[in-house]
PDB file of N, CA and C in Angstrom:
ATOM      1  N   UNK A   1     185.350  95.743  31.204  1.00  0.00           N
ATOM      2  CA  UNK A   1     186.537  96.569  31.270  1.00  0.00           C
ATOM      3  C   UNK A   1     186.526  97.537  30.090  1.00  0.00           C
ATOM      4  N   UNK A   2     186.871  99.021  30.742  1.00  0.00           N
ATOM      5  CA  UNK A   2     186.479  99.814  29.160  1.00  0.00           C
ATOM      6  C   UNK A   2     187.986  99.905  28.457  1.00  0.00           C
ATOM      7  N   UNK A   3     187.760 100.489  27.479  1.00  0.00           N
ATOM      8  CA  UNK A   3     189.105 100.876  26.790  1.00  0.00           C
ATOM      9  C   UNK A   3     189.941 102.175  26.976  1.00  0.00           C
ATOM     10  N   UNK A   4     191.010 102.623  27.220  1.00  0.00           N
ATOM     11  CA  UNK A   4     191.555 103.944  27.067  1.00  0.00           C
ATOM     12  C   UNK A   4     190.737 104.860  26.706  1.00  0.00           C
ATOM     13  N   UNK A   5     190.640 104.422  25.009  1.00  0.00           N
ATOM     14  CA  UNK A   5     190.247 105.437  24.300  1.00  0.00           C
ATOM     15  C   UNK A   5     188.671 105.684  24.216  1.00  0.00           C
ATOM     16  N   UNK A   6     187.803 105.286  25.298  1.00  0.00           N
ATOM     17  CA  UNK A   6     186.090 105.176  25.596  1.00  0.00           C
ATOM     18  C   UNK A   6     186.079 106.245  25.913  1.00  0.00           C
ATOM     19  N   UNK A   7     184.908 106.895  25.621  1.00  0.00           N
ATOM     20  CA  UNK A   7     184.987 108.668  26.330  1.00  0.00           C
ATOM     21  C   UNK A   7     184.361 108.413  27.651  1.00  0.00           C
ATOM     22  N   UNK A   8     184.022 108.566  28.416  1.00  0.00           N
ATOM     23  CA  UNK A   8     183.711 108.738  30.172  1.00  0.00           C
ATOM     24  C   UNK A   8     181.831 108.694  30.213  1.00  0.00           C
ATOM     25  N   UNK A   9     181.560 108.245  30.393  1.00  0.00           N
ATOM     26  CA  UNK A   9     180.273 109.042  30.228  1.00  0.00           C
ATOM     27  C   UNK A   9     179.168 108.529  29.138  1.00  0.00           C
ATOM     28  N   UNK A  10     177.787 108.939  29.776  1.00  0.00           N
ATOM     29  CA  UNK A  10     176.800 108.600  28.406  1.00  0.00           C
ATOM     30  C   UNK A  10     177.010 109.302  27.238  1.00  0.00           C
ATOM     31  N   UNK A  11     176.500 108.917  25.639  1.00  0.00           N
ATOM     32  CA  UNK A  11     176.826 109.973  24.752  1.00  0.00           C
ATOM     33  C   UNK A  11     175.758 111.040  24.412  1.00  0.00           C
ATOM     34  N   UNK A  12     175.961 112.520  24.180  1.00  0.00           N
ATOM     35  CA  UNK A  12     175.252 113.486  24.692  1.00  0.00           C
ATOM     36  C   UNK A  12     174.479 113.275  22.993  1.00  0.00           C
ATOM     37  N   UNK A  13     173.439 113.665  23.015  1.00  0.00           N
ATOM     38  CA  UNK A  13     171.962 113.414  22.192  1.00  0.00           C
ATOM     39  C   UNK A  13     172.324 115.000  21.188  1.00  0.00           C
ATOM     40  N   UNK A  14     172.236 114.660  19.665  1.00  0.00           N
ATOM     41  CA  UNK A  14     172.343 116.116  19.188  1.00  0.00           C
ATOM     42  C   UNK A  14     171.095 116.902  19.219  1.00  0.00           C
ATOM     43  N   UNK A  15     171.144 118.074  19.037  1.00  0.00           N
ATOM     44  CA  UNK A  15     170.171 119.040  19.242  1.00  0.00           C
ATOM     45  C   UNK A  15     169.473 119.421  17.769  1.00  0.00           C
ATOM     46  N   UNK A  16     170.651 119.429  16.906  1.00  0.00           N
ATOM     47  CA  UNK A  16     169.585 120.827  15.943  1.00  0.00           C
ATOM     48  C   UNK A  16     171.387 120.495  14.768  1.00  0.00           C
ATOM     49  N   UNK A  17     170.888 121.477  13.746  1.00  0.00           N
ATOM     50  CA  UNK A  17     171.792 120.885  12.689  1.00  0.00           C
ATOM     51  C   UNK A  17     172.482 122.490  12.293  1.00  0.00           C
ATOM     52  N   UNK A  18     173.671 122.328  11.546  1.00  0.00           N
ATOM     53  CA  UNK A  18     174.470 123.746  11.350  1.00  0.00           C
ATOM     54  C   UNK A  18     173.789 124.370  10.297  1.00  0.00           C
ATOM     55  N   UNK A  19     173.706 125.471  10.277  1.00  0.00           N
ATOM     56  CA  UNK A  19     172.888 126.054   9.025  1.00  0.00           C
ATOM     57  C   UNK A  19     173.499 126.506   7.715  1.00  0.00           C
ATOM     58  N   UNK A  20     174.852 125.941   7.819  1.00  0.00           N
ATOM     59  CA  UNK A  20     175.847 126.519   6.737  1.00  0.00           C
ATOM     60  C   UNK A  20     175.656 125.387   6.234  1.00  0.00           C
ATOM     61  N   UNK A  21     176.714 123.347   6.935  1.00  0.00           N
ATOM     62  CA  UNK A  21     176.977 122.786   5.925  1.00  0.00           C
ATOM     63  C   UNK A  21     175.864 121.690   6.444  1.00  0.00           C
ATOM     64  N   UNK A  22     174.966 121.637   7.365  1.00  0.00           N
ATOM     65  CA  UNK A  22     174.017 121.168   7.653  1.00  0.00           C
ATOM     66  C   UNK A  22     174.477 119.302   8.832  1.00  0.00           C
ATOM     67  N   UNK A  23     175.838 119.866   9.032  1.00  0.00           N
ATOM     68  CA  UNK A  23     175.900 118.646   9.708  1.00  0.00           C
ATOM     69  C   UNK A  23     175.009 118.694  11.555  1.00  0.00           C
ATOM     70  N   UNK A  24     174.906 117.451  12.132  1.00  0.00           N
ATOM     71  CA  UNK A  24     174.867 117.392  12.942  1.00  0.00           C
ATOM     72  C   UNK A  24     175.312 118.180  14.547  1.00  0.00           C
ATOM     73  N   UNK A  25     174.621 119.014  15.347  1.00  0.00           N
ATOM     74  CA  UNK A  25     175.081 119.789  16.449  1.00  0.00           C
ATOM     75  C   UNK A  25     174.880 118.718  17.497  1.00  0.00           C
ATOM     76  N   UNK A  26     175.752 118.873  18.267  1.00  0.00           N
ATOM     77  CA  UNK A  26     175.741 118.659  19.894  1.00  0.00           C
ATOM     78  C   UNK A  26     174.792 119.538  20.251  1.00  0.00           C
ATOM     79  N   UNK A  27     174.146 119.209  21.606  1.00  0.00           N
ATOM     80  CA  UNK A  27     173.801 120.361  23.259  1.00  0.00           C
ATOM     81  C   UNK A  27     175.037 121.179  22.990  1.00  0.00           C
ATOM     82  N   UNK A  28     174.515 122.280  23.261  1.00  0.00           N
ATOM     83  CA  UNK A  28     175.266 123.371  24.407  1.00  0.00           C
ATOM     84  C   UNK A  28     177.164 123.691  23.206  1.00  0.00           C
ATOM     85  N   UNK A  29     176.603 123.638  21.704  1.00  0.00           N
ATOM     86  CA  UNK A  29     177.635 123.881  21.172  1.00  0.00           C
ATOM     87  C   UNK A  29     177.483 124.901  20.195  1.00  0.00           C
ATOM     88  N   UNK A  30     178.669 126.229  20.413  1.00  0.00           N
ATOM     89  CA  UNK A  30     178.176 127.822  19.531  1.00  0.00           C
ATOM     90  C   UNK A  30     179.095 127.287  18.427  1.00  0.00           C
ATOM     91  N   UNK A  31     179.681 126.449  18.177  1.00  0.00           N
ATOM     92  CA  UNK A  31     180.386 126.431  16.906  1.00  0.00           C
ATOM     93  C   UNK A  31     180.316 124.865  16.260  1.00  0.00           C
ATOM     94  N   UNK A  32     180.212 125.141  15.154  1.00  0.00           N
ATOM     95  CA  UNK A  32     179.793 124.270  14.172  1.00  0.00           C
ATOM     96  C   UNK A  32     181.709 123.179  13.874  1.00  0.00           C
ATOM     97  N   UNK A  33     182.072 121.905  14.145  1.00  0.00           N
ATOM     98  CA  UNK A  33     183.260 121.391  13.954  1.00  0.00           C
ATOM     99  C   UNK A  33     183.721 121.270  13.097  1.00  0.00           C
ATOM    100  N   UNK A  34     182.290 120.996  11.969  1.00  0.00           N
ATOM    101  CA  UNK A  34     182.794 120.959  10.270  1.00  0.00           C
ATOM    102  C   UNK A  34     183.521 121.837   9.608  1.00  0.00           C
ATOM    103  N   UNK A  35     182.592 122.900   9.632  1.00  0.00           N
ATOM    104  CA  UNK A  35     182.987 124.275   8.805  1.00  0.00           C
ATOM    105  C   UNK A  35     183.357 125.946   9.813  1.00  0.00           C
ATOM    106  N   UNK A  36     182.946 125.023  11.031  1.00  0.00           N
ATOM    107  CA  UNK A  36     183.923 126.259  12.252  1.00  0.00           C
ATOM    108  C   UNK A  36     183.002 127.875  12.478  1.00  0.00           C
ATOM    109  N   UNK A  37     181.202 127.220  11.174  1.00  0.00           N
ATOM    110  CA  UNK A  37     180.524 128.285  11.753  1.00  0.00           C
ATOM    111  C   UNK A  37     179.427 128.585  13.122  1.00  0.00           C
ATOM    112  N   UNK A  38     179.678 129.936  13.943  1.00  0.00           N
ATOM    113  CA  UNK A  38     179.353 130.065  14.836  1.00  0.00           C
ATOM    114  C   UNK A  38     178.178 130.375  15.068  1.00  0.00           C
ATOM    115  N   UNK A  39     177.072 129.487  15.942  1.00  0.00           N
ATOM    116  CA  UNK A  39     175.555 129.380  15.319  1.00  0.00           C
ATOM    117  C   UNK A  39     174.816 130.404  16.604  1.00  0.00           C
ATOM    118  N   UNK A  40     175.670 131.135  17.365  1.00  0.00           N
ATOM    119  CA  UNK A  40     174.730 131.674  18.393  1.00  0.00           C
ATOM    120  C   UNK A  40     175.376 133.478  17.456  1.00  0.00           C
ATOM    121  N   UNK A  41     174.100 134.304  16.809  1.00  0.00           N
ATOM    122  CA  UNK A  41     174.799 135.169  16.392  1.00  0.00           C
ATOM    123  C   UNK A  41     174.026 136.420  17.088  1.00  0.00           C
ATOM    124  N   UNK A  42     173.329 136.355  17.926  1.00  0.00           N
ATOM    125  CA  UNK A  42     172.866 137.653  18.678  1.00  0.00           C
ATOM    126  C   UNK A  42     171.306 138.000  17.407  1.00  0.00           C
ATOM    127  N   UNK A  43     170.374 137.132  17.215  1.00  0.00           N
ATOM    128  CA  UNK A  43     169.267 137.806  16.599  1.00  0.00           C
ATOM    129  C   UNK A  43     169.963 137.852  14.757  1.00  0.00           C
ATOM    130  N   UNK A  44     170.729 138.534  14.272  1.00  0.00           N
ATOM    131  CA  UNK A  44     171.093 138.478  13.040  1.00  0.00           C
ATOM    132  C   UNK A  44     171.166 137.532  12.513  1.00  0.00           C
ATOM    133  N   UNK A  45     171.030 137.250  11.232  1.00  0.00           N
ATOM    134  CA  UNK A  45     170.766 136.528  10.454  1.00  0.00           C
ATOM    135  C   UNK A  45     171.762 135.841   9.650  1.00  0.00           C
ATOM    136  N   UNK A  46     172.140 134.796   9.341  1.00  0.00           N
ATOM    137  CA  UNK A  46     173.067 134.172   8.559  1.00  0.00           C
ATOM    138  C   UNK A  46     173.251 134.689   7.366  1.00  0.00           C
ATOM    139  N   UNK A  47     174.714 135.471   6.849  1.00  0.00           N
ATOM    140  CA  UNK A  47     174.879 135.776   5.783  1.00  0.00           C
ATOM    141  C   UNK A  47     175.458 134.448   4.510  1.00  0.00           C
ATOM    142  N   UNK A  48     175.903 133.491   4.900  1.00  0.00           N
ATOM    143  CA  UNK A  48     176.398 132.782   4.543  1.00  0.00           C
ATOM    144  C   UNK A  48     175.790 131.423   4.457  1.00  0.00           C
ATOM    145  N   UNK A  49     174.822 131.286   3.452  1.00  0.00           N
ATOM    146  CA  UNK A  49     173.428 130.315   2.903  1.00  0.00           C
ATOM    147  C   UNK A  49     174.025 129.673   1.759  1.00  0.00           C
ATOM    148  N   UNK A  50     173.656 128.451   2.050  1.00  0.00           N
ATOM    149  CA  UNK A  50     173.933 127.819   0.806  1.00  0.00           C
ATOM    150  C   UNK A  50     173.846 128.628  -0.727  1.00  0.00           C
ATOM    151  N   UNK A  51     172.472 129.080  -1.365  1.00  0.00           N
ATOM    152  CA  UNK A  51     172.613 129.662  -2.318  1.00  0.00           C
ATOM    153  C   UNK A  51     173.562 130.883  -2.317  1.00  0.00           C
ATOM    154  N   UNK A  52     174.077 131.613  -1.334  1.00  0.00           N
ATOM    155  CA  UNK A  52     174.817 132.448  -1.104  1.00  0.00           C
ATOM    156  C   UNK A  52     175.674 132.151  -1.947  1.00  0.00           C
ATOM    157  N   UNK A  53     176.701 131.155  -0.965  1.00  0.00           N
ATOM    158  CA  UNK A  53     177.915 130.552  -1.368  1.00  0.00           C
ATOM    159  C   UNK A  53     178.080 129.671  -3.145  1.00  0.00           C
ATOM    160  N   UNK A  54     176.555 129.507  -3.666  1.00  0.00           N
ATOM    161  CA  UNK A  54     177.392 128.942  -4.658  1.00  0.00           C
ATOM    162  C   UNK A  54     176.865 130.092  -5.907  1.00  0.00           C
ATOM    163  N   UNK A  55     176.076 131.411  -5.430  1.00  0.00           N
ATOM    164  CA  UNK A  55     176.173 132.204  -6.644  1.00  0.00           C
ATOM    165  C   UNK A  55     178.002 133.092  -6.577  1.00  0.00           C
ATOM    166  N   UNK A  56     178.278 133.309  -5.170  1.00  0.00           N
ATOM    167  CA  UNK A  56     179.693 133.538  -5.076  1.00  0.00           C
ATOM    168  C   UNK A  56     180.632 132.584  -6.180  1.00  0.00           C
ATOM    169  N   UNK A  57     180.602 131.272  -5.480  1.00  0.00           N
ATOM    170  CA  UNK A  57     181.825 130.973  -6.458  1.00  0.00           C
ATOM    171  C   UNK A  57     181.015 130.576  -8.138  1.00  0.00           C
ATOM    172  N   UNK A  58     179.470 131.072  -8.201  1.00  0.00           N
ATOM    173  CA  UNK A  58     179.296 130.661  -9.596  1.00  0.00           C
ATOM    174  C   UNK A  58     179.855 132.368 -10.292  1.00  0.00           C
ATOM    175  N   UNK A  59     179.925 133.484  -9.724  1.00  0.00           N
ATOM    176  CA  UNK A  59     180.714 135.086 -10.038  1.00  0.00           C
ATOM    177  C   UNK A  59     182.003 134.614 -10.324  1.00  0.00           C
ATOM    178  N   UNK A  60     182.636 134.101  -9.487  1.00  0.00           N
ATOM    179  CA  UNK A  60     184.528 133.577  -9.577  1.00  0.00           C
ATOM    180  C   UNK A  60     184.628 133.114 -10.391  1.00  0.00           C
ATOM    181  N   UNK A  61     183.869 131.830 -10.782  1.00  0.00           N
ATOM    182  CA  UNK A  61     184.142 131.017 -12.667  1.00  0.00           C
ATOM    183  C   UNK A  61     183.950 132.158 -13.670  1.00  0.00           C
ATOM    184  N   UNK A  62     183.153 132.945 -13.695  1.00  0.00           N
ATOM    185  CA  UNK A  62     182.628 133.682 -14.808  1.00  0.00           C
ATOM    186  C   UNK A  62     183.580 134.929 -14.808  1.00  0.00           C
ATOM    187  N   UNK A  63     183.893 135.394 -13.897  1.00  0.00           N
ATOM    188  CA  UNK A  63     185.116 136.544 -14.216  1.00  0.00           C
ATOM    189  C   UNK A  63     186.750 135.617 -14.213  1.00  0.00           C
ATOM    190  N   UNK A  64     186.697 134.496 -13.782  1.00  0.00           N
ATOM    191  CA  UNK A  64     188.053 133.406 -14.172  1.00  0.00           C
ATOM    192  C   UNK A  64     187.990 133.322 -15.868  1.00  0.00           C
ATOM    193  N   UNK A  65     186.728 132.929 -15.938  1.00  0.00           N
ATOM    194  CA  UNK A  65     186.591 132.563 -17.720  1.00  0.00           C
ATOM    195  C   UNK A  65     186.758 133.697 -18.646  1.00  0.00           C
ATOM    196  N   UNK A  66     186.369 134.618 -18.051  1.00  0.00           N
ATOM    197  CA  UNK A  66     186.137 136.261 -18.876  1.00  0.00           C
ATOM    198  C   UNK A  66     187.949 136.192 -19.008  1.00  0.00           C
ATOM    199  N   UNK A  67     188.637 136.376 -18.032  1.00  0.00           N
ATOM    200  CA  UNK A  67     190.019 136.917 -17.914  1.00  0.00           C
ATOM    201  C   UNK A  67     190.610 135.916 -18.708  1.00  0.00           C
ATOM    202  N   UNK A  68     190.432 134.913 -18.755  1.00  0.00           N
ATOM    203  CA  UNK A  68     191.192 133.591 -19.437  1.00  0.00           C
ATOM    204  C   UNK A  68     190.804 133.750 -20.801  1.00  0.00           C
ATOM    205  N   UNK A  69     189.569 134.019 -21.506  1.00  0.00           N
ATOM    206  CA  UNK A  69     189.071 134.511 -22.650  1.00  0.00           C
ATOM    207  C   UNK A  69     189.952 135.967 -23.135  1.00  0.00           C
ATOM    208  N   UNK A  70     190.033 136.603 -22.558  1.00  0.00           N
ATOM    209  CA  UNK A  70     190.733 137.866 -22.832  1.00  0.00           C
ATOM    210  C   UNK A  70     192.508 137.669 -23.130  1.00  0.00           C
ATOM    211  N   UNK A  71     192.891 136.773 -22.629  1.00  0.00           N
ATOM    212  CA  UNK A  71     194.170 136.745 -22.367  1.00  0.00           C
ATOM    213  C   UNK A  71     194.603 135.253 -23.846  1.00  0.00           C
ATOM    214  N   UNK A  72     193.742 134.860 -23.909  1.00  0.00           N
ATOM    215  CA  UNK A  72     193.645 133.810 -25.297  1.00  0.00           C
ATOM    216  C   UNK A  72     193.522 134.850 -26.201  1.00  0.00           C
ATOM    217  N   UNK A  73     192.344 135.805 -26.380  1.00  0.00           N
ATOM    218  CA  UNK A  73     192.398 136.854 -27.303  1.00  0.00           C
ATOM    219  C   UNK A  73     193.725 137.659 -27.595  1.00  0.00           C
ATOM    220  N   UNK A  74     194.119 138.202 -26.428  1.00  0.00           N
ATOM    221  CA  UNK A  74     195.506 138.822 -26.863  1.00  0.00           C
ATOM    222  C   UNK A  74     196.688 138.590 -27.226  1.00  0.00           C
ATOM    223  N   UNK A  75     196.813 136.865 -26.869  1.00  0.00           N
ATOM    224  CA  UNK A  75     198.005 136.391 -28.121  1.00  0.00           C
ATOM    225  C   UNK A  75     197.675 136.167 -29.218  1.00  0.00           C
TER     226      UNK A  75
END
């Protein structure tokens, strides 16, 4: 006897992995559940790469620290 909450069906086999946060894909899925990125992009290329993302927020600390340095200076 199954339960309510059993999904219907065999469970579908993943394919291939997200290229942003690297989790696990389903078959037959254009969007990533983790991070909501969309992996079918027409030939173009992923702008949004790991090293991407952490020289971005390593720019944000360093102009956070600059402004916070400046603002200690001026009192």
């Amino acid at each position: 006897m199954s339960t309510p909450f059993e999904a219907p069906g065999p469970p579908v086999a993943p394919s291939s992995t997200c290229s942003l946060c690297g989790s696990v894909l389903m078959v037959d899925v254009d969007r990533c559940s983790v991070c909501g990125l969309y992996q079918t992009g027409g030939g173009r290329p992923n702008p949004f790469t790991g090293a991407a993302l952490w020289i971005l927020i390593g720019g944000i600390a360093v102009v956070y620290a600059i402004t916070v340095l400046v603002v200690a200076v001026a009192r």
